[in-house]
PDB file of N, CA and C in Angstrom:
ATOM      1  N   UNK A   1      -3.415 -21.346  -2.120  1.00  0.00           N
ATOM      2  CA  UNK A   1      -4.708 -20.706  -1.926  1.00  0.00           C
ATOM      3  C   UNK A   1      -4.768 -19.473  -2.806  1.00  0.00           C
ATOM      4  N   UNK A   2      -5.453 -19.135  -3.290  1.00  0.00           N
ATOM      5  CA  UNK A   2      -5.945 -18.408  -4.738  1.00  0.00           C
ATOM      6  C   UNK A   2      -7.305 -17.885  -4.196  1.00  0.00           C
ATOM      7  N   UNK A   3      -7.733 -16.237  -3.952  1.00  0.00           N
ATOM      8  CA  UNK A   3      -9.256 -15.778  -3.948  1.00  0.00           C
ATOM      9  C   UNK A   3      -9.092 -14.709  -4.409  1.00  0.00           C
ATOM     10  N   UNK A   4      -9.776 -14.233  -4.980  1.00  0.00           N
ATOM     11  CA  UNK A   4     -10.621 -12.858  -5.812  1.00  0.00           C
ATOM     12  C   UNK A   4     -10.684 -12.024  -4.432  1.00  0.00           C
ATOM     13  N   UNK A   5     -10.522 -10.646  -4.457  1.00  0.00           N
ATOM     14  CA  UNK A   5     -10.539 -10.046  -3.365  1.00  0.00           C
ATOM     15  C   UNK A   5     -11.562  -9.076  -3.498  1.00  0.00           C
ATOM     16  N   UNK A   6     -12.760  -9.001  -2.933  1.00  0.00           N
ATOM     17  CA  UNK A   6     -14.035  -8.091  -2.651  1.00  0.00           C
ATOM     18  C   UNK A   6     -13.261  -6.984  -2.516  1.00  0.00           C
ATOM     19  N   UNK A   7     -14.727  -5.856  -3.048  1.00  0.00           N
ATOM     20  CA  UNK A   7     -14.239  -4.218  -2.646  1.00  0.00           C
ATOM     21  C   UNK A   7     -14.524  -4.417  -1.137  1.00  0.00           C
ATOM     22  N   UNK A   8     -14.067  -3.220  -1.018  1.00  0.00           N
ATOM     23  CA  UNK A   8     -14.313  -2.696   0.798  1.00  0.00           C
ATOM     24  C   UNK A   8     -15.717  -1.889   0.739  1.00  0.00           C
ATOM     25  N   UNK A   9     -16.084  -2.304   1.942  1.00  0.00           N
ATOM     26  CA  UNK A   9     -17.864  -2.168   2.168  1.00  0.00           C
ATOM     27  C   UNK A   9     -18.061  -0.354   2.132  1.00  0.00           C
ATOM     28  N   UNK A  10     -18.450  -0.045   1.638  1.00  0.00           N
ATOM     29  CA  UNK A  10     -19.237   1.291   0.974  1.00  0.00           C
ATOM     30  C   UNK A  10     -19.413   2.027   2.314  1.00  0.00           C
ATOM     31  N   UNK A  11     -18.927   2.957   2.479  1.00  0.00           N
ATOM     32  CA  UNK A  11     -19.216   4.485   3.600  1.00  0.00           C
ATOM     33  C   UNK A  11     -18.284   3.971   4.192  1.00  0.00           C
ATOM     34  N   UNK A  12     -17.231   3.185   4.924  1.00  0.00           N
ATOM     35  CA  UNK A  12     -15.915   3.087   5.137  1.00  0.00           C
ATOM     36  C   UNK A  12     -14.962   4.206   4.709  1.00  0.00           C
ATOM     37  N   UNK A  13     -14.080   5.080   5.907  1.00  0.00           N
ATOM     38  CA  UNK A  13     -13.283   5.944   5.327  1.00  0.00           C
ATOM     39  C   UNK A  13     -12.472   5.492   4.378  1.00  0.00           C
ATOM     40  N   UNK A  14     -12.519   6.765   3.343  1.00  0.00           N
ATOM     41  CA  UNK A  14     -10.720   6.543   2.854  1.00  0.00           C
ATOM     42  C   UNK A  14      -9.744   6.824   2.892  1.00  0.00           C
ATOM     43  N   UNK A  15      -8.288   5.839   2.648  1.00  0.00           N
ATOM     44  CA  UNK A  15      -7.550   6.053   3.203  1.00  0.00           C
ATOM     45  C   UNK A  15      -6.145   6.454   2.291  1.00  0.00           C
ATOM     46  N   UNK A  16      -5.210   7.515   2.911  1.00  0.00           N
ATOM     47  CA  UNK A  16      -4.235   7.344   1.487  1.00  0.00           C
ATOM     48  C   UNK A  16      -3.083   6.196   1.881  1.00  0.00           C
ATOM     49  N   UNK A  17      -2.501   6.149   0.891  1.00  0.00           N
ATOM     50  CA  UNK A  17      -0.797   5.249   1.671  1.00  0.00           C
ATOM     51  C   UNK A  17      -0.216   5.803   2.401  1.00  0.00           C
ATOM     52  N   UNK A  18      -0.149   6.817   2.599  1.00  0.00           N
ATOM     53  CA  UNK A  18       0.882   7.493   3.235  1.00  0.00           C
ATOM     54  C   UNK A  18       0.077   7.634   4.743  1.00  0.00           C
ATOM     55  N   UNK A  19      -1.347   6.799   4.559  1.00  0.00           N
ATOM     56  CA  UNK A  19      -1.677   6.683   6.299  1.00  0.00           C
ATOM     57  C   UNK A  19      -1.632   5.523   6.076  1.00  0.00           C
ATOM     58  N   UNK A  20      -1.001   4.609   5.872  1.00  0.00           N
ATOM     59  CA  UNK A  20      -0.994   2.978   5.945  1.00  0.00           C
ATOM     60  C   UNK A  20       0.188   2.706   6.176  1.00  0.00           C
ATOM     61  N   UNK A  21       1.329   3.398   6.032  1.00  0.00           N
ATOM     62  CA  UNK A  21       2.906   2.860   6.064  1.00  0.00           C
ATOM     63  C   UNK A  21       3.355   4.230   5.581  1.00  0.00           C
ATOM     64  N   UNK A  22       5.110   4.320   6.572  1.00  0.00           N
ATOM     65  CA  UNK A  22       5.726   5.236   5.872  1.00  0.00           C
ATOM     66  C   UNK A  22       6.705   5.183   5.047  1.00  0.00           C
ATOM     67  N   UNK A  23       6.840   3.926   4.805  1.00  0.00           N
ATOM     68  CA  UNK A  23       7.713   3.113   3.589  1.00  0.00           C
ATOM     69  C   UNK A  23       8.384   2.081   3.992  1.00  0.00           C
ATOM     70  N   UNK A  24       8.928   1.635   2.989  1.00  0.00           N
ATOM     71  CA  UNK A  24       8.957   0.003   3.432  1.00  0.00           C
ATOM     72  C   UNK A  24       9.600  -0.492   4.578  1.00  0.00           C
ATOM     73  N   UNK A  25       8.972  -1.537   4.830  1.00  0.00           N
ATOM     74  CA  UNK A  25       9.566  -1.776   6.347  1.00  0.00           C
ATOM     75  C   UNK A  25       9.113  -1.185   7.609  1.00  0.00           C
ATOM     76  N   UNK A  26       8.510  -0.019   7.552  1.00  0.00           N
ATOM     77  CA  UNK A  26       8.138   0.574   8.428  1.00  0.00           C
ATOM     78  C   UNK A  26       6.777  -0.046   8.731  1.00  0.00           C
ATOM     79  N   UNK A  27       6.157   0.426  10.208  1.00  0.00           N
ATOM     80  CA  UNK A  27       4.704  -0.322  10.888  1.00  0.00           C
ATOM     81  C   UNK A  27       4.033   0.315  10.139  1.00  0.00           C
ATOM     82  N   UNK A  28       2.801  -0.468  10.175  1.00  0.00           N
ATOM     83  CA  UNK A  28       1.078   0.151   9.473  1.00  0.00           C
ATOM     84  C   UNK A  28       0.837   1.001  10.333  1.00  0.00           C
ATOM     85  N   UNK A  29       0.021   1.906  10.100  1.00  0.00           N
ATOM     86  CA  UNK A  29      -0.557   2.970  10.940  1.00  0.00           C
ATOM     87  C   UNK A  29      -1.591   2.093  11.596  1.00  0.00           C
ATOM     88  N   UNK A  30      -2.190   2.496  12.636  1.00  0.00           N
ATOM     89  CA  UNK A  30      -3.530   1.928  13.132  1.00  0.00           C
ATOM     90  C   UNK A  30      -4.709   2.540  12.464  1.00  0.00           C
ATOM     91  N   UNK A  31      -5.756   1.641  12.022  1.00  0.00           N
ATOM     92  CA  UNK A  31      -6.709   2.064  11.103  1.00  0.00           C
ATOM     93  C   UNK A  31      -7.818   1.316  11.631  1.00  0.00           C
ATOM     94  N   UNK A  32      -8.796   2.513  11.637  1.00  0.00           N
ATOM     95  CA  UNK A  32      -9.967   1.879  12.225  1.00  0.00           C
ATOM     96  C   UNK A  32     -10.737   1.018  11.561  1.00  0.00           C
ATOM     97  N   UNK A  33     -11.551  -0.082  12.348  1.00  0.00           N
ATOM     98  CA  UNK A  33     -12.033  -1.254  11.704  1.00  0.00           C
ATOM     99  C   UNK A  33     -12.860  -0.856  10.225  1.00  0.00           C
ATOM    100  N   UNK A  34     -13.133  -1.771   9.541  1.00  0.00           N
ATOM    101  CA  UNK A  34     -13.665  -1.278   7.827  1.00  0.00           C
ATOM    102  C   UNK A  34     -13.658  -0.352   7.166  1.00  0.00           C
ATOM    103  N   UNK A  35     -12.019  -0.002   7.639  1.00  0.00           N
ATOM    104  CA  UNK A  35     -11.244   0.937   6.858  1.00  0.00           C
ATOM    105  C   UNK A  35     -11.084   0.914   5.591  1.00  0.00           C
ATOM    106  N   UNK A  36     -11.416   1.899   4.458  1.00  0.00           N
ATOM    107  CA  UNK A  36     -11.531   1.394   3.199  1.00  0.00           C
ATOM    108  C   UNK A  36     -10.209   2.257   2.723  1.00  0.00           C
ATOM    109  N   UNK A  37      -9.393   1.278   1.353  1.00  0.00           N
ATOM    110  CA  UNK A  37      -7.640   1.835   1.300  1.00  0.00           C
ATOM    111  C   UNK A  37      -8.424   1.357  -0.045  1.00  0.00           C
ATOM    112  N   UNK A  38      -7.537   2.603  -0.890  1.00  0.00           N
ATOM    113  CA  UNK A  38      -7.684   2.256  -2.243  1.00  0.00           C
ATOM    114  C   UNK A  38      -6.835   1.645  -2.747  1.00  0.00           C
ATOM    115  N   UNK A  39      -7.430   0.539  -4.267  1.00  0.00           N
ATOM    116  CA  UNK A  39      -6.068  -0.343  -4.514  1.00  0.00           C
ATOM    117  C   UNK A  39      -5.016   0.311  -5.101  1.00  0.00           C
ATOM    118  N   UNK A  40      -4.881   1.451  -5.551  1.00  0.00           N
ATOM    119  CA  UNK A  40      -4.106   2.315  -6.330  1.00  0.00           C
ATOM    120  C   UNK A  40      -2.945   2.883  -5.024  1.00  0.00           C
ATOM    121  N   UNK A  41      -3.138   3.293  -3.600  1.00  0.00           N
ATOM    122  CA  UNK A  41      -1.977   3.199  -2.944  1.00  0.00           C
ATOM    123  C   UNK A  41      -1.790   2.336  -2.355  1.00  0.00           C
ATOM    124  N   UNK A  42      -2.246   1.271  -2.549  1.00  0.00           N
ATOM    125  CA  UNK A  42      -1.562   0.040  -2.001  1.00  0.00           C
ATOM    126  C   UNK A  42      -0.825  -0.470  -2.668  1.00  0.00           C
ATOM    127  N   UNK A  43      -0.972  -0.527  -3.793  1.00  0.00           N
ATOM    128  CA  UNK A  43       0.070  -0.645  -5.209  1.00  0.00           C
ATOM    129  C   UNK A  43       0.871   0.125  -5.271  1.00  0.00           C
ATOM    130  N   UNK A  44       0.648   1.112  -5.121  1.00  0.00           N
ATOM    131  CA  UNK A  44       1.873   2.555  -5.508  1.00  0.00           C
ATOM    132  C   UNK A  44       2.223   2.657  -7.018  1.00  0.00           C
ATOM    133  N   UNK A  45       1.860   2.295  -7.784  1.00  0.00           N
ATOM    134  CA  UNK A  45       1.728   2.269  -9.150  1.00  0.00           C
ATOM    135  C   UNK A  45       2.329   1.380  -9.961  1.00  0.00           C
ATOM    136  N   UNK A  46       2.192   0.346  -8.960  1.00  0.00           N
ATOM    137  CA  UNK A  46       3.117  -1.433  -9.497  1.00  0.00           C
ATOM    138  C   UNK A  46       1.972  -2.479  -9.529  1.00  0.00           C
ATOM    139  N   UNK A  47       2.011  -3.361 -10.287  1.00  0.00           N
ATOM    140  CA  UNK A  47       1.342  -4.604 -10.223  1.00  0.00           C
ATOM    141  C   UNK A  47       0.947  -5.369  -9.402  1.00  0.00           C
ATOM    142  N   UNK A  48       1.772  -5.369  -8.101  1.00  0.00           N
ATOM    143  CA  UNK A  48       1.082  -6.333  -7.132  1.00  0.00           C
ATOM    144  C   UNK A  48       2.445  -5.744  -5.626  1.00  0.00           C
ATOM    145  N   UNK A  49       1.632  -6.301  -4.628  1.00  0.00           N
ATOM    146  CA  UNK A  49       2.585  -6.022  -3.136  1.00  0.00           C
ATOM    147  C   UNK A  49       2.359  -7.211  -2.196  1.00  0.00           C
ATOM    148  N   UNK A  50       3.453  -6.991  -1.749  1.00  0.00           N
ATOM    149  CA  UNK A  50       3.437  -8.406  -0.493  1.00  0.00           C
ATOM    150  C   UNK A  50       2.946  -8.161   0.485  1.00  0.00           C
ATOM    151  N   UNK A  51       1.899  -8.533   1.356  1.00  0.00           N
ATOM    152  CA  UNK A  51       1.714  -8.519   2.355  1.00  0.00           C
ATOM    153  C   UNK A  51       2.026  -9.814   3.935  1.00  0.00           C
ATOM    154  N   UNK A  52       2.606  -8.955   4.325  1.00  0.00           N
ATOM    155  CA  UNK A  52       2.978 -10.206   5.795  1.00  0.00           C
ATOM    156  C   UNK A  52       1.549  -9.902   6.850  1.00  0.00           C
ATOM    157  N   UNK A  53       1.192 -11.580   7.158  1.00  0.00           N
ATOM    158  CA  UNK A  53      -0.208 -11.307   7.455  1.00  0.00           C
ATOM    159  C   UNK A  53       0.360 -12.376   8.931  1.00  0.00           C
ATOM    160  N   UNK A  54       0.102 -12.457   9.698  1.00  0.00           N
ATOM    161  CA  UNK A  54       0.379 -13.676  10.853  1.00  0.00           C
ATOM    162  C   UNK A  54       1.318 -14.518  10.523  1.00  0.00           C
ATOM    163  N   UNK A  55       2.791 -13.887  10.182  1.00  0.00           N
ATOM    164  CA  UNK A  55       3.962 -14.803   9.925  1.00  0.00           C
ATOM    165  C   UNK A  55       3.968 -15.605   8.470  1.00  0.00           C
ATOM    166  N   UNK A  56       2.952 -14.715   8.024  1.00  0.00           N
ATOM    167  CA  UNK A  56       3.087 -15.795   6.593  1.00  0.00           C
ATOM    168  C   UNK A  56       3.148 -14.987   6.093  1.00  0.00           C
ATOM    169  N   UNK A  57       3.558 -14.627   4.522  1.00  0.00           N
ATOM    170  CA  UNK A  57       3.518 -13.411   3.079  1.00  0.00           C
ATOM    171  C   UNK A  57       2.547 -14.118   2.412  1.00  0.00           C
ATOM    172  N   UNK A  58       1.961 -12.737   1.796  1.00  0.00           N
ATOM    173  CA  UNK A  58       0.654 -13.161   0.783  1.00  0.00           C
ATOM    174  C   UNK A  58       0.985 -11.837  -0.462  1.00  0.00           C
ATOM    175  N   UNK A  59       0.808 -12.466  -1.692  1.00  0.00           N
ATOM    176  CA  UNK A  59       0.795 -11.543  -2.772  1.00  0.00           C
ATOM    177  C   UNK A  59      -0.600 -10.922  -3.300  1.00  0.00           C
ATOM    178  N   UNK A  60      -0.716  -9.367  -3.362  1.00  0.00           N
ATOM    179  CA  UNK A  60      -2.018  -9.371  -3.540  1.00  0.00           C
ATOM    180  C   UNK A  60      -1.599  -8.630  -5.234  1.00  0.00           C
ATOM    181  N   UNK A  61      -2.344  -9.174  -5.853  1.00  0.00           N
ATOM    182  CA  UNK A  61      -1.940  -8.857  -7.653  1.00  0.00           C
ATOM    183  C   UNK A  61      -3.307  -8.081  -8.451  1.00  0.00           C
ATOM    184  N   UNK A  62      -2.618  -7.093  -8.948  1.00  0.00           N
ATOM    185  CA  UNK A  62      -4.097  -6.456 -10.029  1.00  0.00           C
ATOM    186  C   UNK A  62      -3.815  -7.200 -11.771  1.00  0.00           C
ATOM    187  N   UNK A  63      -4.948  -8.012 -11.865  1.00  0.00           N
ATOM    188  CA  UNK A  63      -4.525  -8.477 -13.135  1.00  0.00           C
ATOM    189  C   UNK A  63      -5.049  -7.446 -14.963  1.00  0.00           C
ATOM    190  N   UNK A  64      -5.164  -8.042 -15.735  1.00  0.00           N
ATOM    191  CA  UNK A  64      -5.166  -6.871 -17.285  1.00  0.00           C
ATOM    192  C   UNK A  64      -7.216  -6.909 -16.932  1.00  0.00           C
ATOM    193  N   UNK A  65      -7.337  -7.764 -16.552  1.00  0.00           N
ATOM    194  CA  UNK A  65      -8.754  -7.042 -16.301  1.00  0.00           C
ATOM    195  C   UNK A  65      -9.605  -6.206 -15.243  1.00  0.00           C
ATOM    196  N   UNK A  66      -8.506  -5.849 -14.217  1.00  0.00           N
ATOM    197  CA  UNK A  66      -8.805  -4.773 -13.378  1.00  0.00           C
ATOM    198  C   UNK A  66      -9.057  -5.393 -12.071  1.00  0.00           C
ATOM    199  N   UNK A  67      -9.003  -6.802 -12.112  1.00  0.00           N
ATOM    200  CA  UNK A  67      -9.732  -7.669 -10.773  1.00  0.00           C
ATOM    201  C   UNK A  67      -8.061  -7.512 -10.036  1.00  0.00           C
ATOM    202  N   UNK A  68      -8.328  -7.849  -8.722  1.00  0.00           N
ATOM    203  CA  UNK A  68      -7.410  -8.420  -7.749  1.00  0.00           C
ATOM    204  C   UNK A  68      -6.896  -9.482  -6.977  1.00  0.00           C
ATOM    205  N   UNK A  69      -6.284 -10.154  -7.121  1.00  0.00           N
ATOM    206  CA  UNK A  69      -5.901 -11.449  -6.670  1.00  0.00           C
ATOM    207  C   UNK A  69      -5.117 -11.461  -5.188  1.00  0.00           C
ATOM    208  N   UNK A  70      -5.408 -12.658  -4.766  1.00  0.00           N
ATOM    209  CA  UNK A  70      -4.387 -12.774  -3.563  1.00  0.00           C
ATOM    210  C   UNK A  70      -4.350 -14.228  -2.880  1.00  0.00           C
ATOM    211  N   UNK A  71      -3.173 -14.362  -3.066  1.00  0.00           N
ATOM    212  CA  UNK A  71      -2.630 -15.542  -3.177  1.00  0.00           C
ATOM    213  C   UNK A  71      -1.165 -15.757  -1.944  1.00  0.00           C
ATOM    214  N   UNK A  72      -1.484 -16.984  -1.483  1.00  0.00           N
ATOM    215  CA  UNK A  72      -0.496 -17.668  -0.261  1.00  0.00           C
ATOM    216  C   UNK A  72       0.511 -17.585  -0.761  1.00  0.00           C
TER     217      UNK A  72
END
């Protein structure tokens, strides 16, 4: 499974990384619903991050044209 990943809906707070996780391995913070996280700390200044979503990992990737991917 392969989708293009939409921005986050407009007037949604923002959020830094360092309120999303306190490093790896560690829990997500709780974040209120249409919480908007920029892709720049979710990346941390790398190409792409894994996310564990309901027992499964998903890769979410910034490609050379600025879009975002995310993939099973």
């Amino acid at each position: 499974m392969s989708a293009t990943v939409n921005a986050p809906r407009p007037g949604a707070p923002d959020v830094s990384a360092s309120q999303v996780t306190d490093g790896p391995g560690a829990p997500a913070a709780r974040l209120a619903p249409d919480t908007q996280l920029d892709s720049a700390a979710l990346l941390r200044g790398g190409k792409a991050v894994t996310i564990h979503h309901n027992g499964e990992f998903y890769r979410l990737q910034a490609t050379r044209q600025g879009k975002l991917i995310l993939t099973k």
